[in-house]
PDB file of N, CA and C in Angstrom:
ATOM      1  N   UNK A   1     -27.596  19.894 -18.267  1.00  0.00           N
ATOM      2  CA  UNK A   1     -26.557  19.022 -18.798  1.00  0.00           C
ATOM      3  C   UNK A   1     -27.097  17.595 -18.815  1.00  0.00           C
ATOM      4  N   UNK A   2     -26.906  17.187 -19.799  1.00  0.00           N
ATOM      5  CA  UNK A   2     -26.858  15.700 -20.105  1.00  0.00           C
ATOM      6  C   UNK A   2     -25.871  14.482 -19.426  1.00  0.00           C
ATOM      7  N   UNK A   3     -26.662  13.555 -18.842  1.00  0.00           N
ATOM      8  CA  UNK A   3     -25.721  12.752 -18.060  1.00  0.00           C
ATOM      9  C   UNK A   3     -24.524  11.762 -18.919  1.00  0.00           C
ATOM     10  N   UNK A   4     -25.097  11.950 -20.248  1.00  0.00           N
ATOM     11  CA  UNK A   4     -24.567  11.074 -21.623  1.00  0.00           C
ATOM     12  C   UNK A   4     -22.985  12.037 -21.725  1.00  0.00           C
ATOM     13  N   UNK A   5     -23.515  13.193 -21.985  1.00  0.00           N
ATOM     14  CA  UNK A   5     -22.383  14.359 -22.133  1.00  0.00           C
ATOM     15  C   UNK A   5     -21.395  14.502 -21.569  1.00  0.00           C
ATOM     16  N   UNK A   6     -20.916  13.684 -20.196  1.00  0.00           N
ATOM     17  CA  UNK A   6     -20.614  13.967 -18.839  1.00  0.00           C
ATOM     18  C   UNK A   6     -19.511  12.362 -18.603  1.00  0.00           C
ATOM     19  N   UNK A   7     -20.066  11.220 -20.005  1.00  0.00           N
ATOM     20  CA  UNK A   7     -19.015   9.829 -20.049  1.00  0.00           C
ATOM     21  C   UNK A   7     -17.413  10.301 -20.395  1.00  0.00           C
ATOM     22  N   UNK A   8     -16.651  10.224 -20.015  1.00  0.00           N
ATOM     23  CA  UNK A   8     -15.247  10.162 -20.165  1.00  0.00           C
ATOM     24  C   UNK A   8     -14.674  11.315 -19.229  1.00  0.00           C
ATOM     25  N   UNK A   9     -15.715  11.696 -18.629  1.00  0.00           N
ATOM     26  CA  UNK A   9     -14.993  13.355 -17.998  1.00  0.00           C
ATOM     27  C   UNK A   9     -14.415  12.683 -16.659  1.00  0.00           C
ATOM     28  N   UNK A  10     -13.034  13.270 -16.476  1.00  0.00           N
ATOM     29  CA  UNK A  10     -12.394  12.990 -15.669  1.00  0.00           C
ATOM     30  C   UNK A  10     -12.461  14.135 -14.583  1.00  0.00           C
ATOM     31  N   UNK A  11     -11.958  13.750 -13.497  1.00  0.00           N
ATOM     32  CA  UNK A  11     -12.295  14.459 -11.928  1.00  0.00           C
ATOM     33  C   UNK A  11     -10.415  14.496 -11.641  1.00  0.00           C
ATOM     34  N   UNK A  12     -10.544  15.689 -10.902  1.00  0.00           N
ATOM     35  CA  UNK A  12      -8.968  15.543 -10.787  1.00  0.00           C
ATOM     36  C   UNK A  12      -8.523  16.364  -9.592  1.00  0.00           C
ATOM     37  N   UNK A  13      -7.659  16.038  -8.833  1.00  0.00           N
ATOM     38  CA  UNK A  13      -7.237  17.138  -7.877  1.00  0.00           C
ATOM     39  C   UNK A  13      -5.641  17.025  -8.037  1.00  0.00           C
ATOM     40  N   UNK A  14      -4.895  17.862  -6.822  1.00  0.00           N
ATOM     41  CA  UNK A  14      -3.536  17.952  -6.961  1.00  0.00           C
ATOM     42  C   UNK A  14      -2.983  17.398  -5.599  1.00  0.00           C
ATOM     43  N   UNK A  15      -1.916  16.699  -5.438  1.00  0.00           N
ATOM     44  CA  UNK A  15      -1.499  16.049  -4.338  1.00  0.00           C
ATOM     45  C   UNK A  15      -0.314  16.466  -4.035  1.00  0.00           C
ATOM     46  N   UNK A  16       0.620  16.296  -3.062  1.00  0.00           N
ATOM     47  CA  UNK A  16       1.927  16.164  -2.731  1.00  0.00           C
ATOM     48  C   UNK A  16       2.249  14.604  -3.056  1.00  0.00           C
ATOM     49  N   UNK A  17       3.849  14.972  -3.917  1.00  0.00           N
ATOM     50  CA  UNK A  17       4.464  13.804  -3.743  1.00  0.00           C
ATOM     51  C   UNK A  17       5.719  14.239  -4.408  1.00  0.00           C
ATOM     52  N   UNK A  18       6.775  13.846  -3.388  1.00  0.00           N
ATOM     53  CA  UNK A  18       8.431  14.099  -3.228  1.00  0.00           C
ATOM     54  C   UNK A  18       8.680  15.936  -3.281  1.00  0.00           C
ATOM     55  N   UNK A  19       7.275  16.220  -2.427  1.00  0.00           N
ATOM     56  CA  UNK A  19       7.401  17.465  -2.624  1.00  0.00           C
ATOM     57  C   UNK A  19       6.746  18.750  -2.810  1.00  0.00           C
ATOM     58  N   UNK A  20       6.598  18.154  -4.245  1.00  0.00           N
ATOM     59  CA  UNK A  20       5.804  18.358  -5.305  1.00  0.00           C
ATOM     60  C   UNK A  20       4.532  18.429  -5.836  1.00  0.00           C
ATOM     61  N   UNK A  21       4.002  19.135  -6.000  1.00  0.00           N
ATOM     62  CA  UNK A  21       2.483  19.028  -6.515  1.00  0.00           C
ATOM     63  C   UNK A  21       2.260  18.236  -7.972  1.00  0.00           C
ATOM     64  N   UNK A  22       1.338  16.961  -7.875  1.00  0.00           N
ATOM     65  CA  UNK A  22       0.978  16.189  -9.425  1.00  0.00           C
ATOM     66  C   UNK A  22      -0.184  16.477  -9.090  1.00  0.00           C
ATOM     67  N   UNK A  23      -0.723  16.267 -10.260  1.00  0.00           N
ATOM     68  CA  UNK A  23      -2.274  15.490 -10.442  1.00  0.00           C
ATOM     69  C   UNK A  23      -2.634  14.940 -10.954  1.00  0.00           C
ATOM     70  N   UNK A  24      -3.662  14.054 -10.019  1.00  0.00           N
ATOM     71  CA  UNK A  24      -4.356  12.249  -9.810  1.00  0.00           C
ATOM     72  C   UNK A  24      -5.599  12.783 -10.516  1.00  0.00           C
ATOM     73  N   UNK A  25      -6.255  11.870 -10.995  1.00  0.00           N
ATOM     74  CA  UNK A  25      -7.619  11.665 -11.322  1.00  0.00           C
ATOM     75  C   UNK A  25      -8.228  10.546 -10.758  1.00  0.00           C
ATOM     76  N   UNK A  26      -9.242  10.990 -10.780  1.00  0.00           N
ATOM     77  CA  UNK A  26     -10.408   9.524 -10.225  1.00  0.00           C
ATOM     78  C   UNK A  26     -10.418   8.383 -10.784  1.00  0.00           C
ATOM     79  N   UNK A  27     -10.124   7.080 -10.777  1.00  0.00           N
ATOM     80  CA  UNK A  27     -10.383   5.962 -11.482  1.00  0.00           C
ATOM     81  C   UNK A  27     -11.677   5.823 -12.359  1.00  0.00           C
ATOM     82  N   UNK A  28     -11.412   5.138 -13.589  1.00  0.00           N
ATOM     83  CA  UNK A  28     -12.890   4.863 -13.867  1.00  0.00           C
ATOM     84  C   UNK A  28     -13.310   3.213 -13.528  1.00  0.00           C
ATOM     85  N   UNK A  29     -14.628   2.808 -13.454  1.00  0.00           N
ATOM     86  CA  UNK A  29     -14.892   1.720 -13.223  1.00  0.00           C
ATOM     87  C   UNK A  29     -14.241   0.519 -13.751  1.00  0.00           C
ATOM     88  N   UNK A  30     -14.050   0.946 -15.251  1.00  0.00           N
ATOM     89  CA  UNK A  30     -13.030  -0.174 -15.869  1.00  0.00           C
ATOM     90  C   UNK A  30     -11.986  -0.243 -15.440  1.00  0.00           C
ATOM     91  N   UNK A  31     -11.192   0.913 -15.103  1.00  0.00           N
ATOM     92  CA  UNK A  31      -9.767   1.223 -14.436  1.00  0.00           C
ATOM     93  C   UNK A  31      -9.747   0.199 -13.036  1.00  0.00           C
ATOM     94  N   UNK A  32     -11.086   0.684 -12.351  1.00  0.00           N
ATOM     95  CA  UNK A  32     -10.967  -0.099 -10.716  1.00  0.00           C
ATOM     96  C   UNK A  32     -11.161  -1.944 -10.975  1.00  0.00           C
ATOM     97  N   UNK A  33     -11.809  -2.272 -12.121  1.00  0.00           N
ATOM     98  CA  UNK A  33     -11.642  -3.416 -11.753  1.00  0.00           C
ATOM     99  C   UNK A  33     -10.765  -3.941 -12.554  1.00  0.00           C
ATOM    100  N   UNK A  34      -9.649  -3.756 -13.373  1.00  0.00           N
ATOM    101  CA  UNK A  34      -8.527  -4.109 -13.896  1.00  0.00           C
ATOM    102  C   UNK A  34      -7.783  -4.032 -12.616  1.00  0.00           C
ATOM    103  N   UNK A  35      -7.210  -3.067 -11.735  1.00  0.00           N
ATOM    104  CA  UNK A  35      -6.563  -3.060 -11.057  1.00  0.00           C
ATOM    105  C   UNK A  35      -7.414  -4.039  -9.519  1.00  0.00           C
ATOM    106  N   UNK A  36      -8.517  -4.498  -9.306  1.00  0.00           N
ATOM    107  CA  UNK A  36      -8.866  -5.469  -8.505  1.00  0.00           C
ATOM    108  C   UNK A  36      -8.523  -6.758  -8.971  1.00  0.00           C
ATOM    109  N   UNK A  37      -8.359  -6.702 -10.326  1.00  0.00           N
ATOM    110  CA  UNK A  37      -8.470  -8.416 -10.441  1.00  0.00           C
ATOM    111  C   UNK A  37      -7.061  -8.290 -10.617  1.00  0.00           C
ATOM    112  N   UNK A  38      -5.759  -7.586 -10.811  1.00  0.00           N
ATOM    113  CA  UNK A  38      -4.520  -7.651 -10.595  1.00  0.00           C
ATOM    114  C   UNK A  38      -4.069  -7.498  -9.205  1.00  0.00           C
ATOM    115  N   UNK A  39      -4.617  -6.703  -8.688  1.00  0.00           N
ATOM    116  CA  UNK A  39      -4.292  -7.297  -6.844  1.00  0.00           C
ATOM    117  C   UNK A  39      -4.642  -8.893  -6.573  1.00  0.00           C
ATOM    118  N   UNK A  40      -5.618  -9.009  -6.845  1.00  0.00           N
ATOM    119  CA  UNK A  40      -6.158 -10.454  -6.621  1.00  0.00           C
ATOM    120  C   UNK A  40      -5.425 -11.002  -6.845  1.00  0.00           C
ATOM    121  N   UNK A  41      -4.698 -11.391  -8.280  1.00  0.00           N
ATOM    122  CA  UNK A  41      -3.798 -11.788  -8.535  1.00  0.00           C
ATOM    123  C   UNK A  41      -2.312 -12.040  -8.066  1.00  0.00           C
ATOM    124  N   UNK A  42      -2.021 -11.091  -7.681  1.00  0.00           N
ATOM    125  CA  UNK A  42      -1.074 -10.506  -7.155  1.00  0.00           C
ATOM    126  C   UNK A  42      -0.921 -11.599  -5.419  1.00  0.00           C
ATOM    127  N   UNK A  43      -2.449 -11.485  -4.804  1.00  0.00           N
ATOM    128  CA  UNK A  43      -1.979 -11.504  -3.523  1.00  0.00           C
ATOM    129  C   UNK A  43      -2.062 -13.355  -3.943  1.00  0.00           C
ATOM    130  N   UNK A  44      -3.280 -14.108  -4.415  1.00  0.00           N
ATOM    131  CA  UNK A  44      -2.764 -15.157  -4.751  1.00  0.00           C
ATOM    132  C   UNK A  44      -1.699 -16.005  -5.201  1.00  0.00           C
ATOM    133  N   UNK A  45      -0.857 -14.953  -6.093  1.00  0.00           N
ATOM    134  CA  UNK A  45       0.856 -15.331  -6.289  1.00  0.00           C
ATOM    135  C   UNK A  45       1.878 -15.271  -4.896  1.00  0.00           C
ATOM    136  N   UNK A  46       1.089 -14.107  -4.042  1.00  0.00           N
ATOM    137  CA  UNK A  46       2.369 -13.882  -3.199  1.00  0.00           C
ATOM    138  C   UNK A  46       3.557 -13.172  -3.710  1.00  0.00           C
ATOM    139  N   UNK A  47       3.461 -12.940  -5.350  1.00  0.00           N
ATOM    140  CA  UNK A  47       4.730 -12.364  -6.239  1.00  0.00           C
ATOM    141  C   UNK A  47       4.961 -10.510  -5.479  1.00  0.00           C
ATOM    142  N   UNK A  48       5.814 -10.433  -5.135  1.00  0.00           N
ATOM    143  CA  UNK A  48       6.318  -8.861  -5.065  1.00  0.00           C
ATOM    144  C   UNK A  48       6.288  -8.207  -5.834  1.00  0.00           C
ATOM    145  N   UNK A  49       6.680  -8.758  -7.059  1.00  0.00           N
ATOM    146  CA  UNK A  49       7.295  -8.429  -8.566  1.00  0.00           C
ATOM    147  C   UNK A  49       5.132  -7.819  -9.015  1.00  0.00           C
ATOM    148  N   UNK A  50       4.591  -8.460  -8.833  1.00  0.00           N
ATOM    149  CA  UNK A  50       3.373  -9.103  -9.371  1.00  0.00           C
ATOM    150  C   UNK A  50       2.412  -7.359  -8.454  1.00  0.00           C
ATOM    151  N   UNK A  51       3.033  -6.984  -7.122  1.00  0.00           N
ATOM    152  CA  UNK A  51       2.494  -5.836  -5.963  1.00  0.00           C
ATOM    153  C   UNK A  51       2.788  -4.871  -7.026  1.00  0.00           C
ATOM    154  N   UNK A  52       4.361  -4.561  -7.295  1.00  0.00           N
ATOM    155  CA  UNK A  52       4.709  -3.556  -7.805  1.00  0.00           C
ATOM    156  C   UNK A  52       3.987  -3.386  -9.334  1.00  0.00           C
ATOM    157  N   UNK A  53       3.710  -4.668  -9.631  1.00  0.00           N
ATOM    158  CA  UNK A  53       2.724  -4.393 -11.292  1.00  0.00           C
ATOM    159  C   UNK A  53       1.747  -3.570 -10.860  1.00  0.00           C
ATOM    160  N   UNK A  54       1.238  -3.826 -10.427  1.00  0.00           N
ATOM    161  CA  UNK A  54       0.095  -2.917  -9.672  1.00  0.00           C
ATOM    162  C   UNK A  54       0.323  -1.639  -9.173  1.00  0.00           C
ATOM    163  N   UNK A  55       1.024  -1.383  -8.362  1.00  0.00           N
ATOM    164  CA  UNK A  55       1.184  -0.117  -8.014  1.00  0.00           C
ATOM    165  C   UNK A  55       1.596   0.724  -9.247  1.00  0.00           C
ATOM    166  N   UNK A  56       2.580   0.138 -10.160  1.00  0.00           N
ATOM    167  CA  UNK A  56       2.804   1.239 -11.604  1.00  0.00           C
ATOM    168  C   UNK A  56       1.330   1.527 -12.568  1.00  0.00           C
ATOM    169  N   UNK A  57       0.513   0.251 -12.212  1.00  0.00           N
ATOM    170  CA  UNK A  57      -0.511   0.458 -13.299  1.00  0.00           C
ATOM    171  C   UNK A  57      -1.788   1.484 -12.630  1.00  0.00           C
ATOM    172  N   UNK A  58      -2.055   1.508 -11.104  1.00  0.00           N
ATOM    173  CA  UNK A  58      -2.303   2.718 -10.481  1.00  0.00           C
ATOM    174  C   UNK A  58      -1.573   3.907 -11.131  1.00  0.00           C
ATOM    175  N   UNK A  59      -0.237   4.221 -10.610  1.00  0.00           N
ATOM    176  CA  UNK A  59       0.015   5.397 -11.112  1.00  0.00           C
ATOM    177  C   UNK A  59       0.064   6.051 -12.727  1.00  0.00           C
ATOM    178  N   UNK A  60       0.392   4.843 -13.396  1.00  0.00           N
ATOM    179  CA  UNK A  60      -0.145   5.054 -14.709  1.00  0.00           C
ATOM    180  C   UNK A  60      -1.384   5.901 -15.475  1.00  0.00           C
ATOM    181  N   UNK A  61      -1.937   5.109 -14.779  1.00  0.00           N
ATOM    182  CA  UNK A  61      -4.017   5.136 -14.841  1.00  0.00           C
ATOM    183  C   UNK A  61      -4.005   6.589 -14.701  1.00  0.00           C
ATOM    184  N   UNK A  62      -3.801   7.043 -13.226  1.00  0.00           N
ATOM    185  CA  UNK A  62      -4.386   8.115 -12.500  1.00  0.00           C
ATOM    186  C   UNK A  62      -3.678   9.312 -12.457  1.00  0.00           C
ATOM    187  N   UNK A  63      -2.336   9.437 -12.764  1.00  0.00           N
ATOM    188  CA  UNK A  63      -1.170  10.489 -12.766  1.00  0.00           C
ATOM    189  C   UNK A  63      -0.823  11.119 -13.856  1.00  0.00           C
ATOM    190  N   UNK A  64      -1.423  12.832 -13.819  1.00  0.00           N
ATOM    191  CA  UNK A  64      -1.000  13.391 -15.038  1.00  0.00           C
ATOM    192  C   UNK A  64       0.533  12.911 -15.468  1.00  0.00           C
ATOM    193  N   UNK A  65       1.011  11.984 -16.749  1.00  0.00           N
ATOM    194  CA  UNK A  65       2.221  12.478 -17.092  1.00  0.00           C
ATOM    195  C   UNK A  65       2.370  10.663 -16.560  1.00  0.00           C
ATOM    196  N   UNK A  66       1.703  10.124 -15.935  1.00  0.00           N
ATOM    197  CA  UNK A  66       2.303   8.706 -15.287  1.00  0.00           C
ATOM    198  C   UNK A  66       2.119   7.779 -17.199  1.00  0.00           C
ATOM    199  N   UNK A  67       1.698   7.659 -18.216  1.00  0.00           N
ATOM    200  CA  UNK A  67       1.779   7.007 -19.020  1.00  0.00           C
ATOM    201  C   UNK A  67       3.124   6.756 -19.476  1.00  0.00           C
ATOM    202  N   UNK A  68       3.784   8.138 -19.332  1.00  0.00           N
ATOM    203  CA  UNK A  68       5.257   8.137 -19.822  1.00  0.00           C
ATOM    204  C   UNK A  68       6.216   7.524 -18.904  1.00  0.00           C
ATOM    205  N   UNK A  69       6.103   7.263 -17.958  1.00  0.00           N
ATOM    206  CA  UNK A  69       7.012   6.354 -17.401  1.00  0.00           C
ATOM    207  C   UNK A  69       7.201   5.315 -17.155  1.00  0.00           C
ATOM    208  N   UNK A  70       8.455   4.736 -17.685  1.00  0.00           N
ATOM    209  CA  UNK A  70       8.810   3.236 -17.808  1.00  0.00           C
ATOM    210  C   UNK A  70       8.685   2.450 -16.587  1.00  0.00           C
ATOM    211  N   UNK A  71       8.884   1.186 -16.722  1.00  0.00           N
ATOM    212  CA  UNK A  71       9.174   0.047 -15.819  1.00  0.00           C
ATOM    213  C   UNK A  71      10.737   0.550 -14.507  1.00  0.00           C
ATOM    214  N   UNK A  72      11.398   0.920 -15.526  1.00  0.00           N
ATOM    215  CA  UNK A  72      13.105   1.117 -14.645  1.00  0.00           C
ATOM    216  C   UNK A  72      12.938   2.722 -13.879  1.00  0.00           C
ATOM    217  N   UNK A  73      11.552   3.623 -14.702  1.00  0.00           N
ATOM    218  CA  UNK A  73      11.405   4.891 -13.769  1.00  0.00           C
ATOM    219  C   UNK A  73      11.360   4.684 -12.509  1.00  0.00           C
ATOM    220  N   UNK A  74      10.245   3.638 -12.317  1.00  0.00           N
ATOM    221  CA  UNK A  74       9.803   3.771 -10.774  1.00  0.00           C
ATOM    222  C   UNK A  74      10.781   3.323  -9.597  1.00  0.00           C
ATOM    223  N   UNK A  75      12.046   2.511 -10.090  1.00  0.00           N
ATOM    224  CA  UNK A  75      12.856   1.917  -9.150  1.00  0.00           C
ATOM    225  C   UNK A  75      13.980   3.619  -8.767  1.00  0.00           C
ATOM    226  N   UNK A  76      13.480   4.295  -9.266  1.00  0.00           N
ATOM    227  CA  UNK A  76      14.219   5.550  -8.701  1.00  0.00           C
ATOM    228  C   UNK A  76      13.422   6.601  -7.288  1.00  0.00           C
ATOM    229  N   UNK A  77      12.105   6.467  -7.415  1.00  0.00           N
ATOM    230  CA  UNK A  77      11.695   6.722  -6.402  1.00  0.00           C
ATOM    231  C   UNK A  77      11.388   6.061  -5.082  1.00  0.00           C
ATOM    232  N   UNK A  78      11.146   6.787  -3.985  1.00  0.00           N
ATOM    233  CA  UNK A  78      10.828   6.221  -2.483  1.00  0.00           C
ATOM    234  C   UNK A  78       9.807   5.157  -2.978  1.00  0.00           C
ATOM    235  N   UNK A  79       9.799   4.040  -2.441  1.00  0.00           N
ATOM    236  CA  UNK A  79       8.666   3.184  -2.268  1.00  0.00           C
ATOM    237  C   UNK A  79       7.513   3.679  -1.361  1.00  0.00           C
ATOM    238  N   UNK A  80       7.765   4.317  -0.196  1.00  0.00           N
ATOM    239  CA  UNK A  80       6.870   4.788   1.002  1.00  0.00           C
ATOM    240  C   UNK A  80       6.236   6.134   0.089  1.00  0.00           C
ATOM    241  N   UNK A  81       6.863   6.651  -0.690  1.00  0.00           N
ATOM    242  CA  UNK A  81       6.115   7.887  -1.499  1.00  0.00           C
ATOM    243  C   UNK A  81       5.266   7.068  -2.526  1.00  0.00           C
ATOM    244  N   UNK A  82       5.923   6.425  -3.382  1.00  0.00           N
ATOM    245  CA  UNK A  82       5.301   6.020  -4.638  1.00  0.00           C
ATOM    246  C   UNK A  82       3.564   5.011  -4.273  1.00  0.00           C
ATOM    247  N   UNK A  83       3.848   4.153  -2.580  1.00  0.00           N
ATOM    248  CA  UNK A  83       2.909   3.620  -1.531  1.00  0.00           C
ATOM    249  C   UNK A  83       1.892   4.770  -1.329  1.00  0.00           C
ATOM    250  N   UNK A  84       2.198   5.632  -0.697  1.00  0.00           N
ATOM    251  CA  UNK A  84       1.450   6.994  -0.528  1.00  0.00           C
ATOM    252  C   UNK A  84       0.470   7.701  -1.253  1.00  0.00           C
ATOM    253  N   UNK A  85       1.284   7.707  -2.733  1.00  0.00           N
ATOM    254  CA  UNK A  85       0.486   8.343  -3.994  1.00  0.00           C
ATOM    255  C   UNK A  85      -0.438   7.318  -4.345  1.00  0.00           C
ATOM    256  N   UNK A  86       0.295   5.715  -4.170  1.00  0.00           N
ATOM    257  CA  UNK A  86      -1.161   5.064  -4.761  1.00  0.00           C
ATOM    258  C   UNK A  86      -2.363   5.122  -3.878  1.00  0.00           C
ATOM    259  N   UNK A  87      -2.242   4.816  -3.070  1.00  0.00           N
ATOM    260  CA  UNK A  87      -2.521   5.119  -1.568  1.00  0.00           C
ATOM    261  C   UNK A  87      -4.413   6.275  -1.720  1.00  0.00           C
ATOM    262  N   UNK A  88      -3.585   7.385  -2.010  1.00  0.00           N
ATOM    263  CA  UNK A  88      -4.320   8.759  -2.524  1.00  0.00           C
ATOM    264  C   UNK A  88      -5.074   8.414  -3.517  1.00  0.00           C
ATOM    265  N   UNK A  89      -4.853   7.926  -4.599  1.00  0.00           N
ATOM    266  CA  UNK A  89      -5.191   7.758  -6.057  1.00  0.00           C
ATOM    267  C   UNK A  89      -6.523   6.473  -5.161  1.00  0.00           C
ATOM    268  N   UNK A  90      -6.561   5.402  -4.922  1.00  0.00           N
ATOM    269  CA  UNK A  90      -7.172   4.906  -4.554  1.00  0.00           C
ATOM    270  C   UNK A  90      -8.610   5.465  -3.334  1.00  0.00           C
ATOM    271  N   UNK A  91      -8.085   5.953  -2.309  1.00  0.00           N
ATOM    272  CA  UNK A  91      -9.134   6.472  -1.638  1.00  0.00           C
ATOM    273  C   UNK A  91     -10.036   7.966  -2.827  1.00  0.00           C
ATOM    274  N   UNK A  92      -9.040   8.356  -3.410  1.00  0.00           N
ATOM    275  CA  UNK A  92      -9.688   9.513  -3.887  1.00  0.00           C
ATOM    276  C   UNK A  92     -10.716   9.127  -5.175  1.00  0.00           C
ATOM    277  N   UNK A  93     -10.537   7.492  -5.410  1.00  0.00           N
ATOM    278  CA  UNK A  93     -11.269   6.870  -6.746  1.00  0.00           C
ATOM    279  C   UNK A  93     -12.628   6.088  -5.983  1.00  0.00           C
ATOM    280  N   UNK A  94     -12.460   5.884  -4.608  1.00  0.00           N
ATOM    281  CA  UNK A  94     -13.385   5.754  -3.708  1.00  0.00           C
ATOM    282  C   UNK A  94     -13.260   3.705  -3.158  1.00  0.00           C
ATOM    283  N   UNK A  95     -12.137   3.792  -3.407  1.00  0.00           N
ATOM    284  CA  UNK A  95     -11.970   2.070  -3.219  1.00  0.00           C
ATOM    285  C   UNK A  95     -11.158   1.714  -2.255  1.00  0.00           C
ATOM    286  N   UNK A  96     -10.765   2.918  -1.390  1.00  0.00           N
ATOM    287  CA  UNK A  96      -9.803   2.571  -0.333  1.00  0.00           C
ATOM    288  C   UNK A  96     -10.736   3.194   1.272  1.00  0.00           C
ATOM    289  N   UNK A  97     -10.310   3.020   2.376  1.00  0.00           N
ATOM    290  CA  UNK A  97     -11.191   3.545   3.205  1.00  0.00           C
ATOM    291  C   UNK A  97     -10.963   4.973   3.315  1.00  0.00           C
ATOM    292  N   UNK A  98     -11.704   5.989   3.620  1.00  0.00           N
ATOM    293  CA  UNK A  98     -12.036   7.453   4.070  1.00  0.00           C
ATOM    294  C   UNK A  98     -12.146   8.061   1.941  1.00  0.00           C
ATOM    295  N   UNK A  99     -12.699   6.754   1.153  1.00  0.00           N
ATOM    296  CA  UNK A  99     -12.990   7.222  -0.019  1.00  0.00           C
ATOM    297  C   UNK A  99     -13.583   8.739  -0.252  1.00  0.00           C
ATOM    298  N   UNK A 100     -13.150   8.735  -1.536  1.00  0.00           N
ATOM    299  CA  UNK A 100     -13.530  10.292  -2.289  1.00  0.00           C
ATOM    300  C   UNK A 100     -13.207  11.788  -1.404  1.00  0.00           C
ATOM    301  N   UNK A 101     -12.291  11.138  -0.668  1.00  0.00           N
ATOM    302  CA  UNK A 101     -12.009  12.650  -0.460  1.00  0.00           C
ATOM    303  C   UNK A 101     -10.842  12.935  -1.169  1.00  0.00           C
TER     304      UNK A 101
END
């Protein structure tokens, strides 16, 4: 196999969350540093509003089925779950500690 052949292929496992089994994929490099320079952002504002941008654009990114959900979706779930899943999505993209597992 060709390492050329192998650009866009996504990595994916299945997680718990509210339950439930989803599945996350691995970040790609462009993905990880869009979402670094919006934390950055984020923690330099101090904005809450500015945390939660972030955490939707994680689950977005990485969650089969997360494109389709709006801004007003996420205020229906647990925060400590929706924390959790990004949580996962991050170590499992290798940018959080005990990465890639």
């Amino acid at each position: 196999m060709n390492i050329k052949d192998l650009v866009g292929k996504r990595v994916s496992k299945e997680v718990k969350f509210l339950g439930e089994n989803v599945r996350i994929f691995k970040l790609s490099v462009n993905q990880v540093m869009q979402i670094q320079e919006m934390a950055k952002a984020a923690e330099a504002a101090a904005d809450e509003q500015d945390n939660l941008a972030v955490l939707r654009h994680v689950v977005r990114s990485a969650v089969e089925g997360g494109t389709d959900l709006a801004d007003e979706d996420f205020v229906h779930f647990p925060m400590d779950e929706l924390s959790k899943l990004s949580t996962e999505i991050l170590r499992f993209s290798g940018i959080a500690p005990d990465s890639g597992k």
